[in-house]
C-alpha atoms as a PDB file:
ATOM      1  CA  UNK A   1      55.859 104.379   9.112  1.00  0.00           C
ATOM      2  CA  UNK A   2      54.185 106.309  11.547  1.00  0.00           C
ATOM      3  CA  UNK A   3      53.656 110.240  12.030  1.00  0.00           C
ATOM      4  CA  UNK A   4      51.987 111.749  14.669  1.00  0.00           C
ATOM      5  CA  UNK A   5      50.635 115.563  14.184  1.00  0.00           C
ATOM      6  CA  UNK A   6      49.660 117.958  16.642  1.00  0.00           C
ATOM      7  CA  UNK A   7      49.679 121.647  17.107  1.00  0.00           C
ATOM      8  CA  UNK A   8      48.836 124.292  19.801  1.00  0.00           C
ATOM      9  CA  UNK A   9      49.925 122.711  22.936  1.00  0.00           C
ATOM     10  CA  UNK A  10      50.218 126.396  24.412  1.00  0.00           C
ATOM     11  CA  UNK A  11      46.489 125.827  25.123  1.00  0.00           C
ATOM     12  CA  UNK A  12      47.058 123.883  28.035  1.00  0.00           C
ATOM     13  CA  UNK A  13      51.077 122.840  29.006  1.00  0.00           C
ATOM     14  CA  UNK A  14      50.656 119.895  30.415  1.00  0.00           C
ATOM     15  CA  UNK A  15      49.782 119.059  27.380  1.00  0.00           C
ATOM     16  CA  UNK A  16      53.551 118.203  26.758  1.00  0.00           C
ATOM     17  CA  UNK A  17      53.651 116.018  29.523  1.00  0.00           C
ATOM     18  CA  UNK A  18      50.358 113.685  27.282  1.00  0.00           C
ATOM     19  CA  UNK A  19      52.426 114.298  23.975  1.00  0.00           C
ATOM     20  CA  UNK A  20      55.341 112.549  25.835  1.00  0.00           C
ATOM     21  CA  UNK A  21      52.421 109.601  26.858  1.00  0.00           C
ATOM     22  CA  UNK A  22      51.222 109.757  23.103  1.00  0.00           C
ATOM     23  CA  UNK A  23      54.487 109.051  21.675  1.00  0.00           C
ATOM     24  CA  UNK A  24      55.693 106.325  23.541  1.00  0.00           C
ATOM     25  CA  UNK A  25      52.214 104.810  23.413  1.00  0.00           C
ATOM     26  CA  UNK A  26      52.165 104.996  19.148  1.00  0.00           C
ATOM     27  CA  UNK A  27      55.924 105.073  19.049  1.00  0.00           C
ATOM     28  CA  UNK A  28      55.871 107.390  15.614  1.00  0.00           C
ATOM     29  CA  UNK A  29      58.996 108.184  13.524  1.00  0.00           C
ATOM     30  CA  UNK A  30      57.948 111.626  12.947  1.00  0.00           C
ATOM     31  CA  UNK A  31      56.238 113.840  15.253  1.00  0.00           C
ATOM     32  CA  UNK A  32      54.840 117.379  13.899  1.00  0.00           C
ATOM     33  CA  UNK A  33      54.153 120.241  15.940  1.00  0.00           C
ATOM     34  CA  UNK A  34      52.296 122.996  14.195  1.00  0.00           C
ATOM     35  CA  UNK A  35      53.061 126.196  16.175  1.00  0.00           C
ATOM     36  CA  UNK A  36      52.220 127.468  19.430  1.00  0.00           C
ATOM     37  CA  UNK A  37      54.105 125.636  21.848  1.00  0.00           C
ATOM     38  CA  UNK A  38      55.421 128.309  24.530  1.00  0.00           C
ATOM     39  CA  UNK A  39      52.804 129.389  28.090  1.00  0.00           C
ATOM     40  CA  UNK A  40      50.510 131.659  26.448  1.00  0.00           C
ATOM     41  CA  UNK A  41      50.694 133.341  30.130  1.00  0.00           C
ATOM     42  CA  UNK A  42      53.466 135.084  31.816  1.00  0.00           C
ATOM     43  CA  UNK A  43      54.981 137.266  28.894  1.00  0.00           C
ATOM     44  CA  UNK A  44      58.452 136.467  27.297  1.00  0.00           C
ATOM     45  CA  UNK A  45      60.379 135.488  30.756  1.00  0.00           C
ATOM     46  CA  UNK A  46      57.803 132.501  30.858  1.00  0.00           C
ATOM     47  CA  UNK A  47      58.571 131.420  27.276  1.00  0.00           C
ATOM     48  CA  UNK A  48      61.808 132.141  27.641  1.00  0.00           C
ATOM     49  CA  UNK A  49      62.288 130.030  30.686  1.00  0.00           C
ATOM     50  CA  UNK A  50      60.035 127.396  28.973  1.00  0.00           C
ATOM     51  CA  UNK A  51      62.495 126.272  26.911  1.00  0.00           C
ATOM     52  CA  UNK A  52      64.110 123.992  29.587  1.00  0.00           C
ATOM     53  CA  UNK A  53      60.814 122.290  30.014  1.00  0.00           C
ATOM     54  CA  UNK A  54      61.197 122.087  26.008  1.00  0.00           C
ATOM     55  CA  UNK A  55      64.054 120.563  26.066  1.00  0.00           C
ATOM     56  CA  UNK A  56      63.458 118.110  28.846  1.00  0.00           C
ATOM     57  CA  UNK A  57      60.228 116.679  27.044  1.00  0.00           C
ATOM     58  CA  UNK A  58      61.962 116.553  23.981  1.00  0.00           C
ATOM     59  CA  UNK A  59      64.579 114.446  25.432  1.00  0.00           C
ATOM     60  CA  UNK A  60      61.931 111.932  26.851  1.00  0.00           C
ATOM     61  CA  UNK A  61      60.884 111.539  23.388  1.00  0.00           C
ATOM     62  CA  UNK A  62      63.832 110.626  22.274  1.00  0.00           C
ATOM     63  CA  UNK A  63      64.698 107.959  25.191  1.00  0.00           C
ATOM     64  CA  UNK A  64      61.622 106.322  23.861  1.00  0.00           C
ATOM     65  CA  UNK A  65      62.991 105.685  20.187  1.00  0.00           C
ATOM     66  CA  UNK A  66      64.664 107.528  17.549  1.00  0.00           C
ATOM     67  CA  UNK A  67      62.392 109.925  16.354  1.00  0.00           C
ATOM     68  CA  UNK A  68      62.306 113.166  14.263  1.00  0.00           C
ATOM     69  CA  UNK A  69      60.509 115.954  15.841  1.00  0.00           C
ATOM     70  CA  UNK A  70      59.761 118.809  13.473  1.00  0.00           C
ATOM     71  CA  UNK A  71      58.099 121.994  14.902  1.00  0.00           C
ATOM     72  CA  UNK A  72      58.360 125.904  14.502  1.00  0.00           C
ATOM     73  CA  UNK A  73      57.008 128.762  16.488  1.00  0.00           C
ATOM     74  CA  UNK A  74      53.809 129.714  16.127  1.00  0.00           C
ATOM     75  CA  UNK A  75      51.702 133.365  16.032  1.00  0.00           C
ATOM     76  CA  UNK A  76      51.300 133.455  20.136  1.00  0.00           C
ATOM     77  CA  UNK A  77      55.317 132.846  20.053  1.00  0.00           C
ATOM     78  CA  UNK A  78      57.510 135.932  20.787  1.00  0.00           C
ATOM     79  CA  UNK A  79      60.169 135.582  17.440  1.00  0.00           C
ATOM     80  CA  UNK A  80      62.862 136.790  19.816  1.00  0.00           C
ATOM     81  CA  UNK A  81      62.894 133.659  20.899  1.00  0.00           C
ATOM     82  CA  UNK A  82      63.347 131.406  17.833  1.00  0.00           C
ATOM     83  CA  UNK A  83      67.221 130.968  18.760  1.00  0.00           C
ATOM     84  CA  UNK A  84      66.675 128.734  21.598  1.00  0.00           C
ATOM     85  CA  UNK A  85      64.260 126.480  19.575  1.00  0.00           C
ATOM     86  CA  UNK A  86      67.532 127.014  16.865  1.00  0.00           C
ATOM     87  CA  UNK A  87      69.935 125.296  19.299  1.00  0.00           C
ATOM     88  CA  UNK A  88      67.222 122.795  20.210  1.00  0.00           C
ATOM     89  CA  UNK A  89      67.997 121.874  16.639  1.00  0.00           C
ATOM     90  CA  UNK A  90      71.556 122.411  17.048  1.00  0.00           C
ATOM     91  CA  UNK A  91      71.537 119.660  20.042  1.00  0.00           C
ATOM     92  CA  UNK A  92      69.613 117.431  17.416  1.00  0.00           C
ATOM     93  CA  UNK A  93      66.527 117.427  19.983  1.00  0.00           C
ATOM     94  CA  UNK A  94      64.852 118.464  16.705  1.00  0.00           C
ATOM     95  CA  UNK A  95      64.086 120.263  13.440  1.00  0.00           C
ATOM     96  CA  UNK A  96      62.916 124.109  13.708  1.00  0.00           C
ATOM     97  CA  UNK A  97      61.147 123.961   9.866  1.00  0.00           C
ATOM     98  CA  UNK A  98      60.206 127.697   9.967  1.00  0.00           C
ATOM     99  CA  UNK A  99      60.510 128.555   6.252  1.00  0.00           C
ATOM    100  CA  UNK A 100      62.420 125.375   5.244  1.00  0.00           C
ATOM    101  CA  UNK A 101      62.274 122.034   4.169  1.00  0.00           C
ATOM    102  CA  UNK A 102      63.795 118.694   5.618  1.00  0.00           C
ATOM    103  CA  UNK A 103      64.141 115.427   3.509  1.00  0.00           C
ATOM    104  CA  UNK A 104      63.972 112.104   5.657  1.00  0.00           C
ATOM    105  CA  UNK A 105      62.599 108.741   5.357  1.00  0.00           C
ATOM    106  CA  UNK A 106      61.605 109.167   2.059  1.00  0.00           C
ATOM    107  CA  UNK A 107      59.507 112.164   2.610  1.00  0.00           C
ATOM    108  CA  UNK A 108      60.377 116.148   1.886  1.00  0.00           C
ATOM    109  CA  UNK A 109      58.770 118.017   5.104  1.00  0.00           C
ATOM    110  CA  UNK A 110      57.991 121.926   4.364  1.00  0.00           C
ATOM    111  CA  UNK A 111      57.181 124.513   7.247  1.00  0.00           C
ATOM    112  CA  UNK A 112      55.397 127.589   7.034  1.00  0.00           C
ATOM    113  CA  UNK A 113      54.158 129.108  10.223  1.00  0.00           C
ATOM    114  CA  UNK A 114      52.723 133.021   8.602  1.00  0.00           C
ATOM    115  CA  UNK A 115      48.915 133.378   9.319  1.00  0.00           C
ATOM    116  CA  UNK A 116      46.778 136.435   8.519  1.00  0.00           C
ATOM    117  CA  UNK A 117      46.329 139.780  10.496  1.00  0.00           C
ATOM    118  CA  UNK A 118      43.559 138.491  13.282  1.00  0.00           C
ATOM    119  CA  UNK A 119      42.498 141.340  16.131  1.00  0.00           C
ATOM    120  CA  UNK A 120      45.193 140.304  18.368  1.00  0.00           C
ATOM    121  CA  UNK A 121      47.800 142.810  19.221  1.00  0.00           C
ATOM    122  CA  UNK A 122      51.300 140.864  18.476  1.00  0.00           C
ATOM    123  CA  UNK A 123      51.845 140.941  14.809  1.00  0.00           C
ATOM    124  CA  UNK A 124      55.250 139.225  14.056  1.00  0.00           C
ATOM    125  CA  UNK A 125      53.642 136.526  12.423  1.00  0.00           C
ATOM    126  CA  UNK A 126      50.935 137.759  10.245  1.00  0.00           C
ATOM    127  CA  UNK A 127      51.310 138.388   6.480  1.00  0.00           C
ATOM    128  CA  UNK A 128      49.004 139.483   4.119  1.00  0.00           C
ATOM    129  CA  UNK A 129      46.837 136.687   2.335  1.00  0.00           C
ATOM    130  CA  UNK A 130      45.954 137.532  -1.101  1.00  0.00           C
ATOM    131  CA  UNK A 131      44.026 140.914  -0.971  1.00  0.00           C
ATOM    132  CA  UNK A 132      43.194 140.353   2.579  1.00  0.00           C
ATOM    133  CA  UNK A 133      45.791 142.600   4.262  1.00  0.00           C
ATOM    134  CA  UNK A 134      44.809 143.628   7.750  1.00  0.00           C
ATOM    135  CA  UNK A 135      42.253 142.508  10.049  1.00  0.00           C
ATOM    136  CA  UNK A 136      39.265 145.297  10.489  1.00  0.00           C
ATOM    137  CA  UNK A 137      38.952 144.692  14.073  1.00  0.00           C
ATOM    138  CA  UNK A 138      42.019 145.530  16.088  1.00  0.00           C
ATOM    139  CA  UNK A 139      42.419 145.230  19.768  1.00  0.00           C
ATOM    140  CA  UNK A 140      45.519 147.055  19.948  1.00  0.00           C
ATOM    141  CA  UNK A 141      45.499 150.239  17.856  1.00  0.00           C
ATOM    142  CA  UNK A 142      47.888 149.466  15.175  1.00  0.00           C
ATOM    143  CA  UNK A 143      49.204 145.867  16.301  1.00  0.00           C
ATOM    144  CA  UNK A 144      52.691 144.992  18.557  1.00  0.00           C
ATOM    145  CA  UNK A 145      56.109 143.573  18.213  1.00  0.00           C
ATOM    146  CA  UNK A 146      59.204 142.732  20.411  1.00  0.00           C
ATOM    147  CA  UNK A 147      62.274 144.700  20.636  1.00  0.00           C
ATOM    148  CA  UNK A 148      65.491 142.498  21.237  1.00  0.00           C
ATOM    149  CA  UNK A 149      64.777 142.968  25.433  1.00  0.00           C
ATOM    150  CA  UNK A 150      61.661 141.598  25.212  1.00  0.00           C
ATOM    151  CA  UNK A 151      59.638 144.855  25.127  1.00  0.00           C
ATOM    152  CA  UNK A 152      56.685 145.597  23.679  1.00  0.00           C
ATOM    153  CA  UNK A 153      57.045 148.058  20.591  1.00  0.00           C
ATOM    154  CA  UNK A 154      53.903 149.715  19.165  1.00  0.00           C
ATOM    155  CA  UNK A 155      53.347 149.703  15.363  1.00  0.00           C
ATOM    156  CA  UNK A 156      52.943 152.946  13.712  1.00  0.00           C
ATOM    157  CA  UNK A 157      51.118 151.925  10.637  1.00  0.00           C
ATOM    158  CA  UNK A 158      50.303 147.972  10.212  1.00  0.00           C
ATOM    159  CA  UNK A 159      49.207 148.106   6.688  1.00  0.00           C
ATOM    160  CA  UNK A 160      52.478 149.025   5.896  1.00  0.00           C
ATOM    161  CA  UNK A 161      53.899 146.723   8.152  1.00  0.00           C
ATOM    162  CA  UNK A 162      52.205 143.293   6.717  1.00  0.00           C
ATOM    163  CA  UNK A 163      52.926 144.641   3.429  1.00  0.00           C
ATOM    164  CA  UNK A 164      57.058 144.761   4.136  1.00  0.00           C
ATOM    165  CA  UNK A 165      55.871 140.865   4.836  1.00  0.00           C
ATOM    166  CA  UNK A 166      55.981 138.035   2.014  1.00  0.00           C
ATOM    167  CA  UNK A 167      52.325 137.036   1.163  1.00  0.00           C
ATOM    168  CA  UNK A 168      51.371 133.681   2.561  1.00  0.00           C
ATOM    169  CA  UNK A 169      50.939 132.633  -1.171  1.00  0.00           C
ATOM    170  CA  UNK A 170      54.836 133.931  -1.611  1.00  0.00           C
ATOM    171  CA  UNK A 171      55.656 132.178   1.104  1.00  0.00           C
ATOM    172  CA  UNK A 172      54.043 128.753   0.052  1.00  0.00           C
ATOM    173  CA  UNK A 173      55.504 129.149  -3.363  1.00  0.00           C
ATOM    174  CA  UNK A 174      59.337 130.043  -2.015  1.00  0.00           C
ATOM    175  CA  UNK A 175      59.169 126.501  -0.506  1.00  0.00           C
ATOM    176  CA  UNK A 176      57.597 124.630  -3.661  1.00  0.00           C
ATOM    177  CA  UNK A 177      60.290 126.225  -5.735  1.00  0.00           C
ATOM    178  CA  UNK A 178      63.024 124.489  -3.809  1.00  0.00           C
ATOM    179  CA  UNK A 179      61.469 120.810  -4.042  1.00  0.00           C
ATOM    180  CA  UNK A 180      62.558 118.705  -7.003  1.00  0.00           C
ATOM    181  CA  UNK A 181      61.222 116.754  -9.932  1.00  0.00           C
ATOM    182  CA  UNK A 182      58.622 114.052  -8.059  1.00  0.00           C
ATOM    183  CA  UNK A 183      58.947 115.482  -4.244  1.00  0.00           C
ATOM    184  CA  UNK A 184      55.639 117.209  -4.283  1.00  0.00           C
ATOM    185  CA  UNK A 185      53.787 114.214  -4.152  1.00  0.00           C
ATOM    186  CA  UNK A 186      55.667 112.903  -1.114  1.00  0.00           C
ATOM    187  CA  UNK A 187      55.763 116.057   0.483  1.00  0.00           C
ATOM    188  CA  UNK A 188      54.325 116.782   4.154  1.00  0.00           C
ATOM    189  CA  UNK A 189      53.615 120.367   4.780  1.00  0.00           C
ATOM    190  CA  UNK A 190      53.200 121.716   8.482  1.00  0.00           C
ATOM    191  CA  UNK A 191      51.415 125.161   7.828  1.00  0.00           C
ATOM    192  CA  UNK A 192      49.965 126.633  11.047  1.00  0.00           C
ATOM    193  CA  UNK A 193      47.269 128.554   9.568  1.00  0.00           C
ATOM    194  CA  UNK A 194      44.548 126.638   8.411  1.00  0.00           C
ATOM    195  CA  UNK A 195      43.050 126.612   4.621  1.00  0.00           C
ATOM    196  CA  UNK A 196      40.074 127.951   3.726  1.00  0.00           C
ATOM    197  CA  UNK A 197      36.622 126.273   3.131  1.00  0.00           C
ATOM    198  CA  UNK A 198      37.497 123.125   4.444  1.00  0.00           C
ATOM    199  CA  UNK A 199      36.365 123.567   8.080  1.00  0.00           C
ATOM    200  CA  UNK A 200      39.071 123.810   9.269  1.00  0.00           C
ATOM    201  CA  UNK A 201      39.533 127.580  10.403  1.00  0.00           C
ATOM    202  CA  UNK A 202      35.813 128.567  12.169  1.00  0.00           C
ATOM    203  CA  UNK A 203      36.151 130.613  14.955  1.00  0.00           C
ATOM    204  CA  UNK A 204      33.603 130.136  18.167  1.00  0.00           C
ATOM    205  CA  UNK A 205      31.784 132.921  16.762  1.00  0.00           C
ATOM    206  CA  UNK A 206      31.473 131.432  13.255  1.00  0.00           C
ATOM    207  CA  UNK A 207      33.339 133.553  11.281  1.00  0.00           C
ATOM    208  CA  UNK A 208      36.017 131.688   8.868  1.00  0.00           C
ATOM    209  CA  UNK A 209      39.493 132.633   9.231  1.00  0.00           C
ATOM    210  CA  UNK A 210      41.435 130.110   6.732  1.00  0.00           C
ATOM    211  CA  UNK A 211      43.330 131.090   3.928  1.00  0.00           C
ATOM    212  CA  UNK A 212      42.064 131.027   0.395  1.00  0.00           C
ATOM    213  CA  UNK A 213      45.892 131.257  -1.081  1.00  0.00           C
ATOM    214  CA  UNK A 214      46.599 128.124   1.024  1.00  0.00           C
ATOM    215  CA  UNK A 215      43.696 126.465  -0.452  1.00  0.00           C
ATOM    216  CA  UNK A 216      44.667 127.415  -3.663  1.00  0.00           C
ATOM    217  CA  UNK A 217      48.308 125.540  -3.127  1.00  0.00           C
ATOM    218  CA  UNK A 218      46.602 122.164  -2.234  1.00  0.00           C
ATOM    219  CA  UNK A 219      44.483 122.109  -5.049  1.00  0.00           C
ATOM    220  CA  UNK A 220      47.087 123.312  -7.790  1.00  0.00           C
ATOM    221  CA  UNK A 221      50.249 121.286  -6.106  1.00  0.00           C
ATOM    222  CA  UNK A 222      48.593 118.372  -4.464  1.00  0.00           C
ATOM    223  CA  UNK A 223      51.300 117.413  -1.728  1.00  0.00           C
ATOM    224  CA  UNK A 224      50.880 114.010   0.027  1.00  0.00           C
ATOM    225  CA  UNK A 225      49.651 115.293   3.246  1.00  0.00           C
ATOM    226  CA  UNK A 226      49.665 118.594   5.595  1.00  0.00           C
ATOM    227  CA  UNK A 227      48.424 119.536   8.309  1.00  0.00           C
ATOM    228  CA  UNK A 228      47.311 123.234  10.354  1.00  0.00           C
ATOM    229  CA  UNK A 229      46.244 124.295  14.097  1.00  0.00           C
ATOM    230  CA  UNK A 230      45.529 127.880  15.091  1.00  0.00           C
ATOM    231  CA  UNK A 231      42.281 127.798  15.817  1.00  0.00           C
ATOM    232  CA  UNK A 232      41.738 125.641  18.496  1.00  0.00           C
ATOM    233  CA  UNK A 233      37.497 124.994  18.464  1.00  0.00           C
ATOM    234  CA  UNK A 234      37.466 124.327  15.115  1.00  0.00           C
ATOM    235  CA  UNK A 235      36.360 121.169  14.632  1.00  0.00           C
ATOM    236  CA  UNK A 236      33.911 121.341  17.454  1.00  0.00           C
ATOM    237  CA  UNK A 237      31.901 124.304  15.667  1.00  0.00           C
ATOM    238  CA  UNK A 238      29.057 123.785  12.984  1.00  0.00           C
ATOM    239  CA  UNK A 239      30.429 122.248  10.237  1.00  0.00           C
ATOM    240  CA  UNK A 240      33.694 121.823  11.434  1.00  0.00           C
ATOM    241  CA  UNK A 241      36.169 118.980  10.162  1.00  0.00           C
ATOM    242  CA  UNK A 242      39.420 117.839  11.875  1.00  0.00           C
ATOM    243  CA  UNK A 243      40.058 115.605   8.047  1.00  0.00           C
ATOM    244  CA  UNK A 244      39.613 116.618   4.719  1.00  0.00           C
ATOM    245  CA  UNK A 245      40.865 115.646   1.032  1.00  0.00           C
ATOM    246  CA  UNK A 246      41.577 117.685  -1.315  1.00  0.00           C
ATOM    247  CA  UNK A 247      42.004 115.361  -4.504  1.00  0.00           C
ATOM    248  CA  UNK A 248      45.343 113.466  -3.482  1.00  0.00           C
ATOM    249  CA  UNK A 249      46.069 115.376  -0.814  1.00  0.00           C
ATOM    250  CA  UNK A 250      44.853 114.297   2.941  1.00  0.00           C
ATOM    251  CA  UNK A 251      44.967 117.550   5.324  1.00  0.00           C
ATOM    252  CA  UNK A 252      44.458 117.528   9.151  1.00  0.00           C
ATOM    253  CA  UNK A 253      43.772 120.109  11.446  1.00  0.00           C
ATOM    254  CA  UNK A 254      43.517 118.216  15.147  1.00  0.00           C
ATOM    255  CA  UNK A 255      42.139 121.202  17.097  1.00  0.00           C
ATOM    256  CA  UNK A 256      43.087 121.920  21.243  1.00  0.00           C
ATOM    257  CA  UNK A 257      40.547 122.140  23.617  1.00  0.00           C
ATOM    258  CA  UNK A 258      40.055 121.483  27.078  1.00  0.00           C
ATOM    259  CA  UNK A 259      42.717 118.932  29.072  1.00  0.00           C
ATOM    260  CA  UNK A 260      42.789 116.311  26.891  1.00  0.00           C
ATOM    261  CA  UNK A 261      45.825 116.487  24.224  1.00  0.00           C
ATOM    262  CA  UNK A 262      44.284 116.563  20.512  1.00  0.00           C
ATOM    263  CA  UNK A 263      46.815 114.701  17.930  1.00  0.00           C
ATOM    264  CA  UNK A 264      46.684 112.860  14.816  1.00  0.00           C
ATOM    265  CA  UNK A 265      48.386 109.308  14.049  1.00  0.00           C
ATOM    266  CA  UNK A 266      48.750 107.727  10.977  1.00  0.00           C
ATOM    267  CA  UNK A 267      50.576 105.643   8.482  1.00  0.00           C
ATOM    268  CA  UNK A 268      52.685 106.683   5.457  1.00  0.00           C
ATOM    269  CA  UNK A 269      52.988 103.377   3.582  1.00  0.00           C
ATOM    270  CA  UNK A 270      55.466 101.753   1.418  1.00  0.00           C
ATOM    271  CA  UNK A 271      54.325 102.907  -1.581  1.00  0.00           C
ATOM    272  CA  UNK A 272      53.756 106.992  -0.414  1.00  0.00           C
ATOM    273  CA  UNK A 273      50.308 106.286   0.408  1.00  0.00           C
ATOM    274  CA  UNK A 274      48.103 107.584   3.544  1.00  0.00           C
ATOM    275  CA  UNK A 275      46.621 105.294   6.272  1.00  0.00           C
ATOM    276  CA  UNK A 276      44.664 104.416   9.169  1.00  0.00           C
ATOM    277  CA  UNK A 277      44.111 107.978   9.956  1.00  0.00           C
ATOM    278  CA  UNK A 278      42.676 108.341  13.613  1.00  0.00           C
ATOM    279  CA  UNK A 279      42.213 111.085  15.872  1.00  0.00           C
ATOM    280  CA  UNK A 280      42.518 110.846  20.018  1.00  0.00           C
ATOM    281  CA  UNK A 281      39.874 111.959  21.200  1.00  0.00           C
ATOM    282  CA  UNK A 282      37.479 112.639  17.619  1.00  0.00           C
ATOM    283  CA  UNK A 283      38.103 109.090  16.304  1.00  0.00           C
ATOM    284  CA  UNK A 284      39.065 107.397  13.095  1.00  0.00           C
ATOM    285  CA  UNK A 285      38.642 109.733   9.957  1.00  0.00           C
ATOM    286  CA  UNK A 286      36.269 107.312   8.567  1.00  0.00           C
ATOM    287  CA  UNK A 287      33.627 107.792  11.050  1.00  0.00           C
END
């Protein structure tokens, strides 16, 4: 069975025009789409008016064969937006896994798209991360949301605001909770920030940006797989990795740079066991 895995197509959007390409080339059964998938340009009309586009590209997928798409908004995603991407689902053009889990196929998917505070202004997404509350460096006095008209609305304190928040630990641990006796190990987790020391999450200044509670889950739970996005240069930086292992546990983080669409395909086999793990435009994981 094959899944392909990508993540941050806002980076470029006709990027979703390649993903189309990509799945009818590797015709997967499941196709995961960590966060970020609105026009990172033009404000909330543009996203909002995306979602047409969305739909359209979603159906092409599906003309191709029947397919599972699972995906969630990501950070650079306004929230007021998540019930469009909820009738997607409603349409069956695919599974919004924000905060949830979806058994198919044999497999228990789980979807957590939280990252930590960063210096960017819009802060709907971010949660604290352990003891790591809120970034130092803010761009944006004390961070932004959304009204309901698409408005920007400052924050008065953001401290207090990430700490209303579940932790992304909580968060991670909400969704264990709800998997049975045996799931864990064939469990596929879409988590759109990255872990920590894996090198997966270096910025293009250097600094490290994973998270050391998310880390901490792989280790302790050992899922089957999982993968992350957010920070697109990653795996082009010093010591950068797009594939890891973490005992049992195989974790991806494809990066998105420049016009080419970065996704991951491989094979789940019979017996819960992962395969022939290859990158499109990085290579096989072996190399």
């Amino acid at each position: 069975m094959t899944l392909l895995l990508t993540s941050d197509v806002h980076q470029w959007i006709p990027k979703w025009d390649q993903l189309v390409a990509a799945v009818e080339a590797a015709r997967p059964r499941f196709v995961l789409i960590a966060g970020d998938l609105l026009p990172k340009q033009g404000g909330v009309r543009a996203q909002a008016a995306f979602f047409s586009d969305l739909r359209r590209h979603l159906g092409a997928m599906a003309q191709i064969r029947p397919i599972t798409v699972l995906t969630y908004l990501g950070n650079d995603d306004a929230h007021i937006l998540e019930p469009q991407l909820d009738q997607l689902e409603a349409d069956g053009c695919c599974i919004n896994l924000n905060g949830r889990s979806h058994r198919e196929a044999g497999l228990v998917f789980c979807g957590m798209n939280r990252v930590r505070d960063y210096p960017f202004g819009y802060k709907h997404w971010c949660a604290p991360d352990g003891e790591y509350i809120a970034c130092p460096e803010q761009y944006c006095g004390q961070g932004l949301t959304f009204d309901e008209d698409g408005n920007w609305v400052h924050l008065d304190d953001l401290v207090a605001y990430l700490m209303s928040r579940p932790s992304i630990g909580d968060e991670l641990q909400r969704l264990a909770s709800q998997l049975g006796a045996g799931e864990i190990a064939r469990s596929v987790w879409m988590v759109h920030q990255p872990p920590a020391e894996l090198g997966m999450d270096i910025c293009a200044h250097g600094q490290r940006v994973g998270s050391p509670a998310l880390t901490r889950f792989i280790t302790e739970h050992q899922p089957l797989l999982g993968c992350s996005g957010h920070i697109h240069e990653s795996p082009y930086q010093p010591g950068g990795r797009w594939n890891a292992r973490v005992g049992n546990t195989v974790w991806l983080q494809p990066g998105q740079i420049d016009r080419s669409l970065h996704f991951v395909t491989l094979e789940v086999t019979d017996d819960v066991q992962i395969a022939g793990i290859k990158h499109s435009v990085l290579g096989d994981a072996d190399r």
